[in-house]
PDB file of N, CA and C in Angstrom:
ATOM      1  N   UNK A   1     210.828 128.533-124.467  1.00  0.00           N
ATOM      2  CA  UNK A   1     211.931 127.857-123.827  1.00  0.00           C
ATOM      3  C   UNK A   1     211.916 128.135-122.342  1.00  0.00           C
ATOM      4  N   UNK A   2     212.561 127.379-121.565  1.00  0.00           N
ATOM      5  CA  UNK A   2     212.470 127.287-120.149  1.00  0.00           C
ATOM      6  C   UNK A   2     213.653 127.461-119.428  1.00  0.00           C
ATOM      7  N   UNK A   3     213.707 128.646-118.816  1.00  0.00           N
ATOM      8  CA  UNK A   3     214.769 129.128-118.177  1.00  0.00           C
ATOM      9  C   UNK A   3     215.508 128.384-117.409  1.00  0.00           C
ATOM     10  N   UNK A   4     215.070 127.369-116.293  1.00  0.00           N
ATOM     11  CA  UNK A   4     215.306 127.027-115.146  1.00  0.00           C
ATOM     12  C   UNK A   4     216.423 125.603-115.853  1.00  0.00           C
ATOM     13  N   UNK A   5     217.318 125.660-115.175  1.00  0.00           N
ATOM     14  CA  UNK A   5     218.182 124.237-115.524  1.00  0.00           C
ATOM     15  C   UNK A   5     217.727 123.325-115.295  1.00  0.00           C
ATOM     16  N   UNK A   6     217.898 122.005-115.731  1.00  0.00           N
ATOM     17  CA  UNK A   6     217.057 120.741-115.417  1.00  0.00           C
ATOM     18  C   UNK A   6     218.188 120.068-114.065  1.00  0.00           C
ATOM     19  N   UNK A   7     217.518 119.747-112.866  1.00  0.00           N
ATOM     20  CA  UNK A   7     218.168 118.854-112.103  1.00  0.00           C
ATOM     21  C   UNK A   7     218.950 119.522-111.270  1.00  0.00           C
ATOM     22  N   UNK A   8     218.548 121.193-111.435  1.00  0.00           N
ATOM     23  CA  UNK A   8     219.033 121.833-110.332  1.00  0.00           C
ATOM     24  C   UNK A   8     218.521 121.799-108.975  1.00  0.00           C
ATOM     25  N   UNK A   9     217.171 120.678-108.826  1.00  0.00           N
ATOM     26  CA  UNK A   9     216.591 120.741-107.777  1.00  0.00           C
ATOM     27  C   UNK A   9     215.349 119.700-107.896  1.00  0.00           C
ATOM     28  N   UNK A  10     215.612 118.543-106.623  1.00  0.00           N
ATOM     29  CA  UNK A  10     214.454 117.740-106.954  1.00  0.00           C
ATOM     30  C   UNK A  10     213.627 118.057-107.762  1.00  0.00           C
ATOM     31  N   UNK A  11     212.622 119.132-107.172  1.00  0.00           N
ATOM     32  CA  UNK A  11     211.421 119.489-107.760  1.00  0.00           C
ATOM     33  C   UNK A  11     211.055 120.277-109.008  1.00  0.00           C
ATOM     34  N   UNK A  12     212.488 120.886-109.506  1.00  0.00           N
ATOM     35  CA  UNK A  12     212.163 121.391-110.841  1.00  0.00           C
ATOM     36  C   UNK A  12     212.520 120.323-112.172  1.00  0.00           C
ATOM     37  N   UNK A  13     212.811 119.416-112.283  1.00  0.00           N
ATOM     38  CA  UNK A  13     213.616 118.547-113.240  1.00  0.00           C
ATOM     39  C   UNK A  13     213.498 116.838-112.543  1.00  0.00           C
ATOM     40  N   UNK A  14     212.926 116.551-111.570  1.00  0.00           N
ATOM     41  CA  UNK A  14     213.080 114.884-110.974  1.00  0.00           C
ATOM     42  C   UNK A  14     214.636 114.976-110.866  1.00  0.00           C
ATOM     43  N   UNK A  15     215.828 115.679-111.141  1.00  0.00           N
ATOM     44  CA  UNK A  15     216.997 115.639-110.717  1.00  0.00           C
ATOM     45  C   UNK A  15     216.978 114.605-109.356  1.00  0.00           C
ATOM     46  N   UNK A  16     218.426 113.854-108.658  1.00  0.00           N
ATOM     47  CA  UNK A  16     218.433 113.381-107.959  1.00  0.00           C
ATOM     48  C   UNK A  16     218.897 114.465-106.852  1.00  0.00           C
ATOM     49  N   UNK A  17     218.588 114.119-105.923  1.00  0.00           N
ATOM     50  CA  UNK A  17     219.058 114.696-104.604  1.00  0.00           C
ATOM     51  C   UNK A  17     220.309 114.617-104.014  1.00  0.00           C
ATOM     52  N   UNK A  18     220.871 115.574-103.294  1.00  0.00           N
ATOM     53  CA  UNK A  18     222.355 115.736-103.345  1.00  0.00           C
ATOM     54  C   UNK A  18     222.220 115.283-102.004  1.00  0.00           C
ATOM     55  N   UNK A  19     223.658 114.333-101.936  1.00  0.00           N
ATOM     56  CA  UNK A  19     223.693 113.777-100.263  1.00  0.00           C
ATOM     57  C   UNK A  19     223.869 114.423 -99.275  1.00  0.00           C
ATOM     58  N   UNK A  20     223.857 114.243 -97.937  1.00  0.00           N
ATOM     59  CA  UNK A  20     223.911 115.432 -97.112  1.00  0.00           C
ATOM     60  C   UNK A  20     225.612 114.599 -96.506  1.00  0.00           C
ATOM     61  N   UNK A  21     225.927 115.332 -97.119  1.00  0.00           N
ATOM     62  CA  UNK A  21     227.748 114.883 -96.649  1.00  0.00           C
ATOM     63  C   UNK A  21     228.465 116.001 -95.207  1.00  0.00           C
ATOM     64  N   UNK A  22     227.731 116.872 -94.775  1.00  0.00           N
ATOM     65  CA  UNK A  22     227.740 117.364 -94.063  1.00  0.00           C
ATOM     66  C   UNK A  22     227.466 117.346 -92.583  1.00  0.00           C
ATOM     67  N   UNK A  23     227.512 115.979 -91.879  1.00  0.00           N
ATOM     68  CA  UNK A  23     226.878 115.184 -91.131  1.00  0.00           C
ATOM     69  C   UNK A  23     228.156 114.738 -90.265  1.00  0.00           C
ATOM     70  N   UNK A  24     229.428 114.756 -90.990  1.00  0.00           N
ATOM     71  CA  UNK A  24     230.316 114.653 -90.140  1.00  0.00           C
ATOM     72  C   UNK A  24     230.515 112.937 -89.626  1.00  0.00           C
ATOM     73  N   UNK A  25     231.445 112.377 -88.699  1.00  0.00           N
ATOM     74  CA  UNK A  25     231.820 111.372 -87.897  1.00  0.00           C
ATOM     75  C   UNK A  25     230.810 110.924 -87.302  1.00  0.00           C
ATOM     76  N   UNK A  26     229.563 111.423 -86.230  1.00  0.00           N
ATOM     77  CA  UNK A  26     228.967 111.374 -85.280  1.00  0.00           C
ATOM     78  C   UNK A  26     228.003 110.971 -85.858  1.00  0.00           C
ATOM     79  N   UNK A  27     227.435 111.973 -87.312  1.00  0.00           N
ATOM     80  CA  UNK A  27     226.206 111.343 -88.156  1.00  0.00           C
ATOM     81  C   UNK A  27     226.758 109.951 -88.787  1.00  0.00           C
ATOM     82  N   UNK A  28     227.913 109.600 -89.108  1.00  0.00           N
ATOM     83  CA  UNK A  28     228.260 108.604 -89.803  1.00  0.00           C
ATOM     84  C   UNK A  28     227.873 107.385 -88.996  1.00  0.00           C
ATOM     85  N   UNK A  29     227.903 107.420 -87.573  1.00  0.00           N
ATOM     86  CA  UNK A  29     228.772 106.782 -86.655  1.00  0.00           C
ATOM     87  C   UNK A  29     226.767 106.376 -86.144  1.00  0.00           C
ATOM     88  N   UNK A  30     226.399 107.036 -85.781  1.00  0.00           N
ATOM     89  CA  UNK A  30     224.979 106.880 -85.767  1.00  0.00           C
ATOM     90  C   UNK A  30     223.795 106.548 -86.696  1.00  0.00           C
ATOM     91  N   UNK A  31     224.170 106.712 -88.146  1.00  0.00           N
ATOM     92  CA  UNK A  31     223.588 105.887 -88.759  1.00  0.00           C
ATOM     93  C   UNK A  31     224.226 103.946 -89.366  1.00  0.00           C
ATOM     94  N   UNK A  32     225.332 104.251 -88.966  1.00  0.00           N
ATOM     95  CA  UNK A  32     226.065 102.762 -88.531  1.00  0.00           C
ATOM     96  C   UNK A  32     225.179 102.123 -87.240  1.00  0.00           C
ATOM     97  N   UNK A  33     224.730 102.692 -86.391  1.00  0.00           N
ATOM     98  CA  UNK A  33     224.331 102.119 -85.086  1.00  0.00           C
ATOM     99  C   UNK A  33     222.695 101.876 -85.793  1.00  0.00           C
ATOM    100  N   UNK A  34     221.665 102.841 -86.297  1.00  0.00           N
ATOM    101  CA  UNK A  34     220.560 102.285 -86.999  1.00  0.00           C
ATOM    102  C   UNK A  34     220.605 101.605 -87.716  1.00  0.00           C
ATOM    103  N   UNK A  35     221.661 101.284 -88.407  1.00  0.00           N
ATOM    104  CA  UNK A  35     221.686 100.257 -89.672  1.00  0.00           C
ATOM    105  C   UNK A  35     221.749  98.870 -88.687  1.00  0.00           C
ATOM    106  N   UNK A  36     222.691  98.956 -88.094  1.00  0.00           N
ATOM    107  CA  UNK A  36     223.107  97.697 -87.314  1.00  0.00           C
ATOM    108  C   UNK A  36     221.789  97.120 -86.261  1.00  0.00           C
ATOM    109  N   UNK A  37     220.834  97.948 -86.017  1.00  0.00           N
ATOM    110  CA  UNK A  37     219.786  97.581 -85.292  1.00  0.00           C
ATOM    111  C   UNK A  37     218.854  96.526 -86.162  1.00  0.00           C
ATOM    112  N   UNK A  38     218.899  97.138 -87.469  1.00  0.00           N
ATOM    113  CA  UNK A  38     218.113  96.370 -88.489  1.00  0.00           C
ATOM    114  C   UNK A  38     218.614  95.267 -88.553  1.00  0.00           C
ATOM    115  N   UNK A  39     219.523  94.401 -88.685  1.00  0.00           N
ATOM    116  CA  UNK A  39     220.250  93.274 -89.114  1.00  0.00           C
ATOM    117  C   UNK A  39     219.407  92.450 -88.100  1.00  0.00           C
ATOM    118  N   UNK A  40     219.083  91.389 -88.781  1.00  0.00           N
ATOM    119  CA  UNK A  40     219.038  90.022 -88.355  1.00  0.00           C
ATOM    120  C   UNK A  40     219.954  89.059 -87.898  1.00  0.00           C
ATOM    121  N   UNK A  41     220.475  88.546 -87.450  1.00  0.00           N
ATOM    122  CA  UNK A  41     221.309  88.141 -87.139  1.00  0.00           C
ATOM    123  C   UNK A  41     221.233  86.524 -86.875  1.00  0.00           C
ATOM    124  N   UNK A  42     222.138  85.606 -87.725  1.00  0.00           N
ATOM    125  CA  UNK A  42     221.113  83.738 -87.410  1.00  0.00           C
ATOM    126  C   UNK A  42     221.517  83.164 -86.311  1.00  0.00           C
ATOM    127  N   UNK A  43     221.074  82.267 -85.792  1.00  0.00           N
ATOM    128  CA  UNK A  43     221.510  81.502 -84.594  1.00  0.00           C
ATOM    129  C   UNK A  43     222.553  81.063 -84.850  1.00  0.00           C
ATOM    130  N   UNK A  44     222.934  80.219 -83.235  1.00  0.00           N
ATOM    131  CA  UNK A  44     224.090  79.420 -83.235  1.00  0.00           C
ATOM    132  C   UNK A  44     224.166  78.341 -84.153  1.00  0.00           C
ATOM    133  N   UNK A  45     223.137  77.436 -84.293  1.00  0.00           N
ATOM    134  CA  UNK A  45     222.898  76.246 -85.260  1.00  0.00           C
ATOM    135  C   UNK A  45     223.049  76.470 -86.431  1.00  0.00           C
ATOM    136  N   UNK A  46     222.205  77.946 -86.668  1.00  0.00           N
ATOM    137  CA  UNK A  46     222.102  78.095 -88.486  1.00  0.00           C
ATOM    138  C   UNK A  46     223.303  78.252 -88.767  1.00  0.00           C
ATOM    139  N   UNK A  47     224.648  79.005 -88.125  1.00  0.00           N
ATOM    140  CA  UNK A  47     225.830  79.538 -88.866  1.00  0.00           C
ATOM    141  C   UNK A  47     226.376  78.065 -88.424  1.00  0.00           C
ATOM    142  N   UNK A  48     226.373  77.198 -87.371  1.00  0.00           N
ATOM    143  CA  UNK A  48     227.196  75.814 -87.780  1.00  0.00           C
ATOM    144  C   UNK A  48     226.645  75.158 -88.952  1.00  0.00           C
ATOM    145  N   UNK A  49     225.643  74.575 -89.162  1.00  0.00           N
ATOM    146  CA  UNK A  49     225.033  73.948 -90.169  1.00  0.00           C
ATOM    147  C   UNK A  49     225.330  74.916 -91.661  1.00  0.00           C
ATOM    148  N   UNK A  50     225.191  76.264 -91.486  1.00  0.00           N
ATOM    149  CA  UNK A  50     225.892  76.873 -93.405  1.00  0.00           C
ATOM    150  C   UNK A  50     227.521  77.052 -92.865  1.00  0.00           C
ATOM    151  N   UNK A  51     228.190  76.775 -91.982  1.00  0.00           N
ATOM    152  CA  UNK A  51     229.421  76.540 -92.041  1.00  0.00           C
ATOM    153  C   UNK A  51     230.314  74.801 -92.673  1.00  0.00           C
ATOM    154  N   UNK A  52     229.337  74.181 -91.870  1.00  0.00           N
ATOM    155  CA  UNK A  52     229.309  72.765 -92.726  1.00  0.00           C
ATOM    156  C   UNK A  52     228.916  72.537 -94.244  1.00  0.00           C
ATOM    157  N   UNK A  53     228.004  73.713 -94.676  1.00  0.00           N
ATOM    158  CA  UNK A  53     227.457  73.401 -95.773  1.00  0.00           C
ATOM    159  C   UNK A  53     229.077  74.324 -96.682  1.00  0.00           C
ATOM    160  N   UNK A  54     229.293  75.150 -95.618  1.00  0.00           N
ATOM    161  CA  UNK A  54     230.581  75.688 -97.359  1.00  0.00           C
ATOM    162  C   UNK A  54     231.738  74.971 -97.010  1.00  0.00           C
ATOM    163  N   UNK A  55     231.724  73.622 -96.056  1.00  0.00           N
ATOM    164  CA  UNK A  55     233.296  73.234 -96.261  1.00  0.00           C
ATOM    165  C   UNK A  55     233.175  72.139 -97.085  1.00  0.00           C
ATOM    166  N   UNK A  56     231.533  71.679 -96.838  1.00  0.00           N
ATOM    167  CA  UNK A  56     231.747  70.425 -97.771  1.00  0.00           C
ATOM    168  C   UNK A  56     231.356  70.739 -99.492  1.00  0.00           C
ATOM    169  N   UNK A  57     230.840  71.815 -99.529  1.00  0.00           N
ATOM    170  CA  UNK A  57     231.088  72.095-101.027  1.00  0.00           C
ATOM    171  C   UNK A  57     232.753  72.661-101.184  1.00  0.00           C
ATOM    172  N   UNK A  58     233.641  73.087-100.461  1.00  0.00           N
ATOM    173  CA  UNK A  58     234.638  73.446-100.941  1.00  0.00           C
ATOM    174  C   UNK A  58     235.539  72.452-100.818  1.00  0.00           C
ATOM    175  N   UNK A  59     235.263  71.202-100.147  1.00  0.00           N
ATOM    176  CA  UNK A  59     236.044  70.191-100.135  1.00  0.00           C
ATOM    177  C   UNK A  59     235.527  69.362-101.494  1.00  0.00           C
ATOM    178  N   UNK A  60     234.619  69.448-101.983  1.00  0.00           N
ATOM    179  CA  UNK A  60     233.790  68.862-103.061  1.00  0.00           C
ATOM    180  C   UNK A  60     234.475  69.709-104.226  1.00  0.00           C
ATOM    181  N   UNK A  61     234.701  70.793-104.439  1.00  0.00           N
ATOM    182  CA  UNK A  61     234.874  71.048-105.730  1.00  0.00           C
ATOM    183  C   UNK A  61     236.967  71.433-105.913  1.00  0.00           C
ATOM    184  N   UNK A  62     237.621  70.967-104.259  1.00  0.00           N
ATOM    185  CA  UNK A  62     238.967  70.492-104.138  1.00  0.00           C
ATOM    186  C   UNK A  62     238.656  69.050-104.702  1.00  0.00           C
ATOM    187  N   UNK A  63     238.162  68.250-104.443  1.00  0.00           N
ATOM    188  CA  UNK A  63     238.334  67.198-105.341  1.00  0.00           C
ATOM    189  C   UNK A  63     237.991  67.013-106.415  1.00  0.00           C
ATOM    190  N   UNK A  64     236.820  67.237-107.120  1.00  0.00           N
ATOM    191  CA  UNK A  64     236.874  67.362-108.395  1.00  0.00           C
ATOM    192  C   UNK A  64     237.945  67.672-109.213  1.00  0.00           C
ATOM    193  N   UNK A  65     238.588  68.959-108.969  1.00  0.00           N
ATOM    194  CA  UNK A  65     239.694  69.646-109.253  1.00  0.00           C
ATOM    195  C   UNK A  65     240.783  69.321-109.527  1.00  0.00           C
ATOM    196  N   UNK A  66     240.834  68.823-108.203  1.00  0.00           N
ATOM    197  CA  UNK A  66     242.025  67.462-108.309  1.00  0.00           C
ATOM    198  C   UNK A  66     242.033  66.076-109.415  1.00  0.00           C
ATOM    199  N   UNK A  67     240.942  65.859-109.606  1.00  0.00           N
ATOM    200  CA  UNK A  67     240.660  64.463-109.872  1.00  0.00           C
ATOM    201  C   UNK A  67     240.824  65.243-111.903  1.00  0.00           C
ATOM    202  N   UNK A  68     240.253  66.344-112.028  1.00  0.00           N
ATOM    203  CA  UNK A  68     240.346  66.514-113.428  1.00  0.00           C
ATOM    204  C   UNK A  68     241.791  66.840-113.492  1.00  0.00           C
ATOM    205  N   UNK A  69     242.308  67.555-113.065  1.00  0.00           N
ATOM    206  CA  UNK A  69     243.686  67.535-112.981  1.00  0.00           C
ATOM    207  C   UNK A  69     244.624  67.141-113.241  1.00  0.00           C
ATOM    208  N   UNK A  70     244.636  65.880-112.396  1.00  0.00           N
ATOM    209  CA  UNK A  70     245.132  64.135-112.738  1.00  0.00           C
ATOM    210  C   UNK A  70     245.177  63.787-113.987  1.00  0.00           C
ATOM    211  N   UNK A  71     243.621  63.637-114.528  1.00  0.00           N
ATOM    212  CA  UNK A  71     242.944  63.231-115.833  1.00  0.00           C
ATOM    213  C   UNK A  71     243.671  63.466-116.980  1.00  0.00           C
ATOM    214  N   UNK A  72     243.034  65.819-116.840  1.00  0.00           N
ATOM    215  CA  UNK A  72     244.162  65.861-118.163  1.00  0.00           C
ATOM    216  C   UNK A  72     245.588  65.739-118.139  1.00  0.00           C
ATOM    217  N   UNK A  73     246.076  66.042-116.903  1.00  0.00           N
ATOM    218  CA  UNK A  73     247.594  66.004-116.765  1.00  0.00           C
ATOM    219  C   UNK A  73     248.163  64.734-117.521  1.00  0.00           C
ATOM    220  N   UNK A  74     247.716  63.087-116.951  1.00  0.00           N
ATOM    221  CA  UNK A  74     247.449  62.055-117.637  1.00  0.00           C
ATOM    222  C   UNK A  74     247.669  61.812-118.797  1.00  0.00           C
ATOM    223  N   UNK A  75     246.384  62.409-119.744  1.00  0.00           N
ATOM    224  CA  UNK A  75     246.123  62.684-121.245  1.00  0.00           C
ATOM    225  C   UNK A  75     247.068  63.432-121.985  1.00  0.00           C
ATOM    226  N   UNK A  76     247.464  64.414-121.404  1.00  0.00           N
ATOM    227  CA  UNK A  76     248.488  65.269-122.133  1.00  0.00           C
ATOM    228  C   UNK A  76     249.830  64.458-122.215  1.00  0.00           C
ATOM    229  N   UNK A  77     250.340  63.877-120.935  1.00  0.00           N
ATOM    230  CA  UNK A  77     251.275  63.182-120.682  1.00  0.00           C
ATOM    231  C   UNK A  77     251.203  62.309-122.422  1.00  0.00           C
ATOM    232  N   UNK A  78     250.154  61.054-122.077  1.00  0.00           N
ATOM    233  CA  UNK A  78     250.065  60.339-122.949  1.00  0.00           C
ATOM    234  C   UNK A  78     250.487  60.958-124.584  1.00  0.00           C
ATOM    235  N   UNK A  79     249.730  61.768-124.739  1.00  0.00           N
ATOM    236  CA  UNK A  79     249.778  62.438-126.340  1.00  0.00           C
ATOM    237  C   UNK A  79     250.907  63.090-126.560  1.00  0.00           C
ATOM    238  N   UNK A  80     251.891  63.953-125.094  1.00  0.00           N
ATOM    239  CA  UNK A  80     252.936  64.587-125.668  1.00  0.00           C
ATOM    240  C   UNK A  80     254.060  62.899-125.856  1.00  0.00           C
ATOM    241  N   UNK A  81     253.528  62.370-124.995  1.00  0.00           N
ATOM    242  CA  UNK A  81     254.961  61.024-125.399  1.00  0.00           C
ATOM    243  C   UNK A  81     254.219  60.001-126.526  1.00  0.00           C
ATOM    244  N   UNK A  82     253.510  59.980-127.158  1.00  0.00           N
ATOM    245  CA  UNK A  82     253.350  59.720-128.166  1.00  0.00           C
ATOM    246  C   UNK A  82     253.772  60.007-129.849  1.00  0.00           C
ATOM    247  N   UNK A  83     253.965  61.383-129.745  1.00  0.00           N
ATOM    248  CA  UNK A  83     254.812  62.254-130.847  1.00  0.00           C
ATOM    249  C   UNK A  83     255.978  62.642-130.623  1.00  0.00           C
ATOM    250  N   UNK A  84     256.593  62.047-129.475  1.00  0.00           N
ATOM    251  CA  UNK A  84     258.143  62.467-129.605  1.00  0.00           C
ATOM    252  C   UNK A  84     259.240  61.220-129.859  1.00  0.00           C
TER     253      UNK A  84
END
């Protein structure tokens, strides 16, 4: 049998590694600033053109919405004044 606990330490067990939470505001605050270097960021055109693209799907599935709406509202109408 094997003394050593499992996962008390990367290397004895593949255990995961404990975060380094000890880094404080300044480490927080500076790996916010490397992260943010990485980002891509899209042009002026690309965010108008996918801004157009989510109003007209959200104006697209306001009408649908609407339009089924109507429909069953309609249908129900019909069938509840039919049995009364």
């Amino acid at each position: 049998m094997s003394t050593t606990t499992q996962g008390s330490s990367p290397e004895a067990g593949g255990g995961l590694p404990l975060p380094k939470s000890k880094r404080g505001l300044k480490g927080f605050y500076n790996e916010v600033v490397r992260e943010m270097k990485k980002v891509t960021w899209p042009t002026r055109s690309e965010t108008n053109r996918l801004t157009g693209v989510v109003l007209a799907v959200t104006i697209l599935c306001v009408t649908v919405l609407t339009v089924l709406g109507l429909l069953f509202g309609t249908i129900i109408d019909l069938l509840t004044k039919g049995t009364v």
